[in-house]
Protein backbone atom coordinates (compact mmCIF):
# COMPACT_ATOMS: atom_id res chain seq x y z
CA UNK A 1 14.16 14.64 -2.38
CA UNK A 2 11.28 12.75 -1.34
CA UNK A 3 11.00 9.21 -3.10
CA UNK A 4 14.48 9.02 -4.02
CA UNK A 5 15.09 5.19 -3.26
CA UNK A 6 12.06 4.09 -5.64
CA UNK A 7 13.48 6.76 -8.46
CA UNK A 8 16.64 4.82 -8.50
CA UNK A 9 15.24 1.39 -8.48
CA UNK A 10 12.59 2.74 -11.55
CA UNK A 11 15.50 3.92 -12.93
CA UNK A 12 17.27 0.90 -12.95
CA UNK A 13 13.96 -1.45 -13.59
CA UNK A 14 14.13 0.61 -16.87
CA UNK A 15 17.58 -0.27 -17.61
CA UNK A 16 17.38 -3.66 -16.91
CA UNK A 17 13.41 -4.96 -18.30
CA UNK A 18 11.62 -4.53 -21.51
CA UNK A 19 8.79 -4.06 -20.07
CA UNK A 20 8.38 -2.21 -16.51
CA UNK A 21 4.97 -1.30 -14.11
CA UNK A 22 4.76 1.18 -11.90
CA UNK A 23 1.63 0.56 -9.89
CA UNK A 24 -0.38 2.69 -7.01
CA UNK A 25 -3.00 4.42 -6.20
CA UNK A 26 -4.87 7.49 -7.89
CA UNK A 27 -2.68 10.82 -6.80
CA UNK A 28 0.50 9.01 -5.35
CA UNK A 29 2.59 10.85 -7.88
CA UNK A 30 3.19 8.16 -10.34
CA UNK A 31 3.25 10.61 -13.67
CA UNK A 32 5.32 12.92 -11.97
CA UNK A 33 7.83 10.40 -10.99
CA UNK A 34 7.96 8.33 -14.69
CA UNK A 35 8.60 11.63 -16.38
CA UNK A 36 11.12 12.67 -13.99
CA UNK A 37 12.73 9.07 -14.34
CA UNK A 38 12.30 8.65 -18.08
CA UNK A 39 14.50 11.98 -18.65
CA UNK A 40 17.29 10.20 -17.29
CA UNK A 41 17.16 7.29 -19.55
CA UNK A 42 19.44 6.85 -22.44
CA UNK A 43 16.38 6.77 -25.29
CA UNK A 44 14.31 9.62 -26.07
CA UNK A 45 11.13 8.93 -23.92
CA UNK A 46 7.41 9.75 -25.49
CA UNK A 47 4.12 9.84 -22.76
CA UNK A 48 0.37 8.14 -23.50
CA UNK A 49 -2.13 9.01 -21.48
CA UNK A 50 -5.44 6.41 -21.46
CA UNK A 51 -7.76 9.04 -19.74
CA UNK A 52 -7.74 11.29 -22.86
CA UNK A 53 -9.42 10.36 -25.45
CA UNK A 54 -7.07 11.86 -28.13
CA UNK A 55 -4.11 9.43 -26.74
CA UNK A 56 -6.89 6.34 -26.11
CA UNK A 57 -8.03 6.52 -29.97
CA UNK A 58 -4.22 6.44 -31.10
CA UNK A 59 -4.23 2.56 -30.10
CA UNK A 60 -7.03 1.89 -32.21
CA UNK A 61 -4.76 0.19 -34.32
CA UNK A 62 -2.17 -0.61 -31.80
CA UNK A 63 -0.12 -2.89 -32.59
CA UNK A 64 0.71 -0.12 -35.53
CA UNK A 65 1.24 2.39 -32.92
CA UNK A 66 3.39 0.81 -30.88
CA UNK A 67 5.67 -0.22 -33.58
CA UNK A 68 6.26 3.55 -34.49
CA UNK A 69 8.70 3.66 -31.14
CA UNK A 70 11.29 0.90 -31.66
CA UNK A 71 14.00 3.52 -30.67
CA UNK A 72 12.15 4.92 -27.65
CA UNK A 73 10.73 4.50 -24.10
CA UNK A 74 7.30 4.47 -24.37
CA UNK A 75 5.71 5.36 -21.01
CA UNK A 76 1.48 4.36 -21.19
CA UNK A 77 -0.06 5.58 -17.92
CA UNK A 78 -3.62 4.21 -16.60
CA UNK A 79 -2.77 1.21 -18.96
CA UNK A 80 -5.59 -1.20 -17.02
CA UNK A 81 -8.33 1.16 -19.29
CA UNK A 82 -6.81 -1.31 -22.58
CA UNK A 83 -5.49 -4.72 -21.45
CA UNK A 84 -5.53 -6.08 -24.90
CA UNK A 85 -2.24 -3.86 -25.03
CA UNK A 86 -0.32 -6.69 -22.90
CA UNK A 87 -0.20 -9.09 -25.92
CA UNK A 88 0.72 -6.65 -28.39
CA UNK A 89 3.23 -5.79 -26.07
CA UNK A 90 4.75 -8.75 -25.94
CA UNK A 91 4.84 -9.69 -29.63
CA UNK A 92 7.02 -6.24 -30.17
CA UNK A 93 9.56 -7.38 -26.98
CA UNK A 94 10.26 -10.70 -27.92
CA UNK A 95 10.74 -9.08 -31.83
CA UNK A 96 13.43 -6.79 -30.48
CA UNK A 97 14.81 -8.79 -28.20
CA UNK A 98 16.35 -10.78 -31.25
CA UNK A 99 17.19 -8.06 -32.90
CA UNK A 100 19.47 -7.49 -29.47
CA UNK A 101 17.06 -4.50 -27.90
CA UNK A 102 16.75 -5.93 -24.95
CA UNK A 103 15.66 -3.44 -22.24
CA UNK A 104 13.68 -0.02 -21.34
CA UNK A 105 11.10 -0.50 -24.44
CA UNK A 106 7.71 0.41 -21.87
CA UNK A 107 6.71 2.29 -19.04
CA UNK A 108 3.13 0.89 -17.69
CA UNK A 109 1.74 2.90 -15.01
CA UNK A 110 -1.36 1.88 -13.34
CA UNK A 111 -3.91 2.23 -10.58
CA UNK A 112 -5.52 -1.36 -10.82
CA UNK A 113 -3.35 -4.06 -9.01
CA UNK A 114 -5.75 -6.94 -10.51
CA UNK A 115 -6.45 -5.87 -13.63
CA UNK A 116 -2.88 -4.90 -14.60
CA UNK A 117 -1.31 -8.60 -12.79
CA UNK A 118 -3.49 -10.55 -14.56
CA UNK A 119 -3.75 -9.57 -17.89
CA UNK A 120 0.48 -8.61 -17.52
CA UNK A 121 1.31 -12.00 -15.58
CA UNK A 122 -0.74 -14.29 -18.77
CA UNK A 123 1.60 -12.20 -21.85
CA UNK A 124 4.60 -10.44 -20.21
CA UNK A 125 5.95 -13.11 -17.64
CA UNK A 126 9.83 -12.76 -17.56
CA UNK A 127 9.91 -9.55 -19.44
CA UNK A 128 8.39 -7.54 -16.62
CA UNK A 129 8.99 -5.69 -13.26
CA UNK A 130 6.64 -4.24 -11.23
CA UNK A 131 7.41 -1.53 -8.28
CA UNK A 132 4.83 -0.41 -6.17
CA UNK A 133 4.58 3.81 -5.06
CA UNK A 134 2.96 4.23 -2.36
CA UNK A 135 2.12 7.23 -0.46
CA UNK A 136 4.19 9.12 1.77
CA UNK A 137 5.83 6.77 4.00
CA UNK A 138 6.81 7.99 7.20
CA UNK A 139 10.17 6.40 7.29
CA UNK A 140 11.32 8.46 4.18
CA UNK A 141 9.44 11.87 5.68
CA UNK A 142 11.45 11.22 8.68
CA UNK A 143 14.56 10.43 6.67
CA UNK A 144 13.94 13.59 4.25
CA UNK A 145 13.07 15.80 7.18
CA UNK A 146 15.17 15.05 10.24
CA UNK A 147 14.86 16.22 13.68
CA UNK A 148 12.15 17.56 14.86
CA UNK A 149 9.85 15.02 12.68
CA UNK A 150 6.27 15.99 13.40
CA UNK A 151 4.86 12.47 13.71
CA UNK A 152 1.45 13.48 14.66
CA UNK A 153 1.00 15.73 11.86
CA UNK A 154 2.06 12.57 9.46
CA UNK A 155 -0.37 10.28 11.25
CA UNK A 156 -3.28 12.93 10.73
CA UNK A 157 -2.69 13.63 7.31
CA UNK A 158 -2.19 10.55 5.99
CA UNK A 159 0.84 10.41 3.24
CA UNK A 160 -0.64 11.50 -0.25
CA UNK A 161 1.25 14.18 -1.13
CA UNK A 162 -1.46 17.03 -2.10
CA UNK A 163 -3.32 16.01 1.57
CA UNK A 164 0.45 15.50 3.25
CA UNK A 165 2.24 19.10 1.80
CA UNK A 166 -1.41 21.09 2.38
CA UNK A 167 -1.05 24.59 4.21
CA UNK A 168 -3.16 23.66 6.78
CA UNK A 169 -4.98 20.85 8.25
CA UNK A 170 -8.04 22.37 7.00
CA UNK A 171 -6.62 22.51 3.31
CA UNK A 172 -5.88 18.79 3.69
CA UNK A 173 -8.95 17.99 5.25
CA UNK A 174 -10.76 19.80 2.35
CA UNK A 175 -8.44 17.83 -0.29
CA UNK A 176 -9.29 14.55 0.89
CA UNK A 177 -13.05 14.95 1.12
CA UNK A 178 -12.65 15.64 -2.50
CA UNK A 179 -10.75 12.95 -3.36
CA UNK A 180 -13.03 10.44 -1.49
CA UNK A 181 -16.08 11.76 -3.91
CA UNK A 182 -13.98 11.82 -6.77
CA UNK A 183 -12.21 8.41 -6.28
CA UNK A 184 -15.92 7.03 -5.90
CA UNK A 185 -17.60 8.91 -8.20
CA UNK A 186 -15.24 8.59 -10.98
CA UNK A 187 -12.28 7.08 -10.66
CA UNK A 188 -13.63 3.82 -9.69
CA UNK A 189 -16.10 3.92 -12.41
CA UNK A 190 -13.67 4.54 -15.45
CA UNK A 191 -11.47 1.94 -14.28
CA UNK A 192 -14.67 -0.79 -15.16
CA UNK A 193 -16.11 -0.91 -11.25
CA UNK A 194 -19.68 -1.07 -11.71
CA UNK A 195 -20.49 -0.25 -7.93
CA UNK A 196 -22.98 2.30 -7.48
CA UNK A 197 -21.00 5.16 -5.69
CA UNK A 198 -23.62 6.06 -2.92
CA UNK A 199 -23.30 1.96 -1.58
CA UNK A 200 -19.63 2.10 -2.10
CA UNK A 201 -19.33 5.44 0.30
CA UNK A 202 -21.73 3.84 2.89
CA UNK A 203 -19.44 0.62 2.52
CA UNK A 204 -15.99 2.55 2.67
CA UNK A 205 -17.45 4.57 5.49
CA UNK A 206 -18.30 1.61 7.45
CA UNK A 207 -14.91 -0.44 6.85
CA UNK A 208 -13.53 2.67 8.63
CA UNK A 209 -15.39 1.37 11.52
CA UNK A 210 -13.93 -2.08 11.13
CA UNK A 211 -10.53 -1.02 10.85
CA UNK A 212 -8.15 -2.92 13.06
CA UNK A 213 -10.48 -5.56 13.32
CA UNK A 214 -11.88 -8.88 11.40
CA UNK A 215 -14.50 -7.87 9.23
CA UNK A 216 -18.26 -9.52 9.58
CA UNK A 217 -19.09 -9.75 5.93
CA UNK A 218 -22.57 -11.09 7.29
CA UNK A 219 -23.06 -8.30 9.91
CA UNK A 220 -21.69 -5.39 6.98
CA UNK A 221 -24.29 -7.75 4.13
CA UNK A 222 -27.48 -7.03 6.76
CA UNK A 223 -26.21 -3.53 6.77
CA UNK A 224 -25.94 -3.19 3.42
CA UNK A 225 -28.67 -5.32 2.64
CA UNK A 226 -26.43 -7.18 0.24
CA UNK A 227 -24.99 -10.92 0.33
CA UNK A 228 -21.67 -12.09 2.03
CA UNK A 229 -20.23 -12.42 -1.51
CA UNK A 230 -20.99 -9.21 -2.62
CA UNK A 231 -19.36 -7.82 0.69
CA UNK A 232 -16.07 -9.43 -0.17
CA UNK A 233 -15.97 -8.31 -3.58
CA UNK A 234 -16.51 -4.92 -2.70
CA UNK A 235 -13.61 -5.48 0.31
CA UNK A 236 -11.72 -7.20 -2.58
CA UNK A 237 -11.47 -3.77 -4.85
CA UNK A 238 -11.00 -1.73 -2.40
CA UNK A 239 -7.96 -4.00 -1.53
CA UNK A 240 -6.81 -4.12 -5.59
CA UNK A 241 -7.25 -0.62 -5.84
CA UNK A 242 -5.12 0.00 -2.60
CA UNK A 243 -7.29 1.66 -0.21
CA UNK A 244 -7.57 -1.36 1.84
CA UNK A 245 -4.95 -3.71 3.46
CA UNK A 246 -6.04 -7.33 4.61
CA UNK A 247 -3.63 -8.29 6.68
CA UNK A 248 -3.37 -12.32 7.02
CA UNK A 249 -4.03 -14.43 10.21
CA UNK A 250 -0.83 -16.57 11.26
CA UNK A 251 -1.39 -19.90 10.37
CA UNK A 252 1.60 -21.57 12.19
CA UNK A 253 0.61 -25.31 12.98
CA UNK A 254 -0.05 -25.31 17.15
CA UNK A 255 -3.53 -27.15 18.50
CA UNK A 256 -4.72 -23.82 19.38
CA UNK A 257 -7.48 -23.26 17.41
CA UNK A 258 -6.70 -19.69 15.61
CA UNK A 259 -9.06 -16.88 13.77
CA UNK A 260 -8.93 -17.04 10.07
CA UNK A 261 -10.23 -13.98 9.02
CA UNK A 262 -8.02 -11.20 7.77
CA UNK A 263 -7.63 -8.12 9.79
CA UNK A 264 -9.02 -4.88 8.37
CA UNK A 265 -6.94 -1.75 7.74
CA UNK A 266 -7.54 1.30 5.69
CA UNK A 267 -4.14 2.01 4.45
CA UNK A 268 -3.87 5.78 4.54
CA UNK A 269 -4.54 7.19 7.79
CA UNK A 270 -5.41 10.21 6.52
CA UNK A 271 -8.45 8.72 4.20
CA UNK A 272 -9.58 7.17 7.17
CA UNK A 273 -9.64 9.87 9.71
CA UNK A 274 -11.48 11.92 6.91
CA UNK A 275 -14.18 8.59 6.62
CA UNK A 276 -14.47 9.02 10.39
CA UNK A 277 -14.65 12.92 10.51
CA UNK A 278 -12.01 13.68 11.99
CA UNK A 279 -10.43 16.90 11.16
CA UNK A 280 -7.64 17.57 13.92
CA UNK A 281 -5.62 15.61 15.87
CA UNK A 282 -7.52 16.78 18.73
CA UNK A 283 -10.84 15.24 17.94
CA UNK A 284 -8.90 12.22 16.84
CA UNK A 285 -6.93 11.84 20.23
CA UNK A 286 -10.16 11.89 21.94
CA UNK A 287 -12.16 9.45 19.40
CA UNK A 288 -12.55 5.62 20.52
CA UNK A 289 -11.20 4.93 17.38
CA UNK A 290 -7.72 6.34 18.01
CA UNK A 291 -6.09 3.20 19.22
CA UNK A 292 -6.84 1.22 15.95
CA UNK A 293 -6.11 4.19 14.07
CA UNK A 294 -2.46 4.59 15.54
CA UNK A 295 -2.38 0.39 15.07
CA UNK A 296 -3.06 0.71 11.47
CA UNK A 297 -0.66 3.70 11.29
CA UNK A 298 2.23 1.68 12.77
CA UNK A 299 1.53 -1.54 10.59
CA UNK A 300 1.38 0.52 7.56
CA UNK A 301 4.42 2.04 8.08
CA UNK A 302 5.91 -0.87 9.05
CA UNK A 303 5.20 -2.77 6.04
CA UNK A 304 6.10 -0.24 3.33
CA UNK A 305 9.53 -0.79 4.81
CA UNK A 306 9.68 -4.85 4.16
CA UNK A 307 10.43 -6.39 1.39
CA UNK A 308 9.07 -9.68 -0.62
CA UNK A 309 11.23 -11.71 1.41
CA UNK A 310 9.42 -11.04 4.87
CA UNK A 311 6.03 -12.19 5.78
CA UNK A 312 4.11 -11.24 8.20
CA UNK A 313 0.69 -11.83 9.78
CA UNK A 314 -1.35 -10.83 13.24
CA UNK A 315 -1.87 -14.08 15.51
CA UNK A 316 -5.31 -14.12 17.34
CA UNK A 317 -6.77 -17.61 18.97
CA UNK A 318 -10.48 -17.87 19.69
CA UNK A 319 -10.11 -16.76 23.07
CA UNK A 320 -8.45 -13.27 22.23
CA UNK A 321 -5.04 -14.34 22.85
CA UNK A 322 -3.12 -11.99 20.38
CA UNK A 323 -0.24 -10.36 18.87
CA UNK A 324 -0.99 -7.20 16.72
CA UNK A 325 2.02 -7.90 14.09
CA UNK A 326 4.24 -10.97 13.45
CA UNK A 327 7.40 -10.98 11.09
CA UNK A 328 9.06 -13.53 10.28
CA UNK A 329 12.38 -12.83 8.62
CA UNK A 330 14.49 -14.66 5.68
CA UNK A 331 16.62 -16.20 8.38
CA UNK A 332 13.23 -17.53 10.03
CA UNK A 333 13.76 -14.95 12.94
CA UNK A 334 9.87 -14.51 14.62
CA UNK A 335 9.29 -11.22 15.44
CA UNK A 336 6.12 -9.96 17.82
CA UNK A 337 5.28 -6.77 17.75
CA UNK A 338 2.59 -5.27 20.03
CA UNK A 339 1.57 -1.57 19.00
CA UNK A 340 0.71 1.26 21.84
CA UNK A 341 -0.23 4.22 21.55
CA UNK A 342 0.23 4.48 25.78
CA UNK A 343 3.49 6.59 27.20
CA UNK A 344 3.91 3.76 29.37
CA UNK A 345 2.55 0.60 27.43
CA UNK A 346 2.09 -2.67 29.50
CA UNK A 347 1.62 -6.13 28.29
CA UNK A 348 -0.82 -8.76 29.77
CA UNK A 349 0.20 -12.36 30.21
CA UNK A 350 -1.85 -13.44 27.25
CA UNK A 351 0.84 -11.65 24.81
CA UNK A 352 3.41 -13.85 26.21
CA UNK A 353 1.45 -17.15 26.23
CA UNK A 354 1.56 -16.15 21.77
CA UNK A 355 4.96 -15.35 21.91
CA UNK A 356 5.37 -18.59 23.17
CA UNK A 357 3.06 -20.28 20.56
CA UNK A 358 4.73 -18.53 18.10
CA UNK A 359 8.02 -19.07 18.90
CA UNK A 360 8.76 -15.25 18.98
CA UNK A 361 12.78 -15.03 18.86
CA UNK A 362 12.40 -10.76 19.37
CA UNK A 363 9.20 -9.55 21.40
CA UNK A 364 8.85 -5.49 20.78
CA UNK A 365 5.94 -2.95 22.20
CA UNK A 366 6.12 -0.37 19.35
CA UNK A 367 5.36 3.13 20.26
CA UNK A 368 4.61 7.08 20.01
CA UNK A 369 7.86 7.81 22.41
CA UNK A 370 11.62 8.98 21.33
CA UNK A 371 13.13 6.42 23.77
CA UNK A 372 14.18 2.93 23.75
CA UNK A 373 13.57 0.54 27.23
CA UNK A 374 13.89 -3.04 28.10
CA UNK A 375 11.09 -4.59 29.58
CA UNK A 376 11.00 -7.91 31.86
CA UNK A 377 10.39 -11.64 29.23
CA UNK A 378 13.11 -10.06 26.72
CA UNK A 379 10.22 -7.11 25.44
CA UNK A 380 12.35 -3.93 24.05
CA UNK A 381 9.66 -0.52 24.39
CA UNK A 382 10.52 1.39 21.27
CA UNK A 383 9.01 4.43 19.29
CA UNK A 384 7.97 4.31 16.20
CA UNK A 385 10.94 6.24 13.93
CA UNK A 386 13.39 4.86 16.08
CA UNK A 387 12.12 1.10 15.00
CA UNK A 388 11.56 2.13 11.34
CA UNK A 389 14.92 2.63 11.14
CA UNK A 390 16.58 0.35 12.88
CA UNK A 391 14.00 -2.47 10.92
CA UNK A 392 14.83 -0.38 7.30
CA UNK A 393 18.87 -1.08 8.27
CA UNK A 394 18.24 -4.74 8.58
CA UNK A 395 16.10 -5.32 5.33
CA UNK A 396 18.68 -3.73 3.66
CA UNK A 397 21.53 -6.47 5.14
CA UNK A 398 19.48 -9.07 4.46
């Protein structure tokens, strides 16, 4: 069963917290899984959805409403569309809490990381836990599917379940060229992003472009023909909205002098093959953009497996010295990681001169292959699955 580890944490956020988020992006599944979840739970569980206007006009008077469920899980999906909720909310908690009710009172899902932080983080702080679905990650695939694991076909795809699951490649690729004009022609809208969609699919499709890389806000403004600020806003809810990851410069103190802007990924691989228009894996093994697709790919899936007590970062001075990942660890360990998409990767000398500047305790060249090698400098060549796991079994120790 797919998504198994977050059902059991939901299950026990709801056991636990008055008040619980489930956040993600449009079509990760996030219904599906509350209602699955919230027929588990020991109270009787009732669903609101804010996209219908039958369940929206219920909370006219809401505080009312909401009062009507004191013996029940209440699960409010798409609740960015009415933040006022979030002190409401917390008036009814704290009045059950004394009366000794002190857990599984809400289910919030939403799509909107800012909207839904904010407006939870000023009213709810202390009665709330947020989890985060994401997408298909291909550590769990490759968990729920075993040997043979068709890696490629993940990579392609991307990991939201309708494009993922599809018949065909063609059946995904069709899916995701309708979410794209769906996502920008509606979605966005009716979640209060006042973006006209034909800029914001010219944008999109030109981050796709950028991905891997440090984004020129002034080179994507003359584009665009709009200002540097209006560039990073539009970067900025893409990023909220989680279609984009910004992925943070190392800012270690050495008197090199480093590159402070964040790195650019699209964070389904899928969404951005289908920005680049590419439909197979053929024409995307043969694109220029394959090697910072397959970087973005790795990162991604290498991040969905940390938790909030790693960090990481890419390190890049102004003279291109780099290292594509860095994680540092809860026991301070420094991990480099250098991403290949190359059978038989090699490193130059300016990856060791970071790892140096870094203080890298583990140096790794993560790749496509099913075999592990050591390299010369203390460098370990492993694929892909075979470091998702072995990185998934040391989260969960630490």
């Amino acid at each position: 069963m797919i998504k198994r580890e977050i059902q059991e944490r939901l299950y026990d956020a709801i056991e636990a917290m008055p008040v619980v988020a489930l956040l993600g992006p449009r079509q990760v599944g996030k219904t599906t899984l509350a209602i699955e979840v919230s027929q588990r739970v020991k109270k009787k569980a009732n669903y609101l959805d804010l996209e219908s206007d039958s369940d929206f006009n219920k909370l006219a008077d809401a505080e009312a409403y909401l009062k009507r469920f004191s013996d029940k899980l209440l699960v409010i999906d798409e609740v960015q569309r009415k933040p006022d909720l979030f002190r409401i909310i917390r008036g009814i908690v704290d009045a059950r809490k004394r009366k000794g009710e002190k857990a599984g009172h809400f289910l919030l899902l939403g799509s909107s990381s800012r909207e839904l932080l904010q407006k939870s983080s000023e009213s709810l702080a202390g009665r709330i836990r947020y989890l985060e679905l994401t997408p298909f990650t291909t550590s769990e695939l490759y968990q729920e599917e075993g040997d043979p694991f068709d890696l490629e076909k993940k990579w392609l795809r991307g990991g939201f379940p309708d494009s993922y699951l599809a018949s065909s490649n063609q059946d995904s690729w069709l899916w995701r060229i309708d979410f794209i004009s769906t996502y920008m022609e509606r979605d966005l809208p009716s979640m209060g992003v006042n973006i006209a969609p034909p800029i914001l699919k010219r944008f999109w499709k030109m981050l796709a472009h950028y991905n891997g890389n440090q984004i020129n806000y002034s080179e994507l403004g003359r584009s665009l023909e709009l200002s540097h600020t209006t560039i990073k806003s539009h970067l900025d809810v893409l990023t909220d909205f989680y279609m984009v990851r910004q992925l943070s410069p190392w800012s270690g103190n050495i008197k090199k002098r480093l590159v402070k802007t964040p790195k650019i990924y699209l964070r389904d691989s899928g969404i951005l093959h289908s920005l680049l228009g590419l439909s197979n894996i053929e024409a995307l093994l043969s694109h220029p953009a394959m090697g910072a697709s397959w970087e973005g790919f790795v990162t991604e899936s290498i991040l969905n497996i940390l938790n909030n007590q790693w960090t990481y970062s890419y390190y890049r001075t102004a003279t291109q010295i780099e290292i594509d990942l860095v994680l540092q660890t809860p026991q301070q360990e420094v991990w480099a990681i250098e991403i290949k998409k190359s059978t038989a990767p090699k490193l130059g000398r300016g990856f060791f001169e970071a790892c140096n500047d870094i203080k890298a305790t583990h140096k790794f060249i993560v790749n496509a292959n099913n075999e592990s090698y050591p390299l010369n400098n203390g460098v370990e060549v492993i694929g892909l699955l075979d470091f998702l796991e072995m990185l998934k079994s040391k989260v969960e120790k630490l």
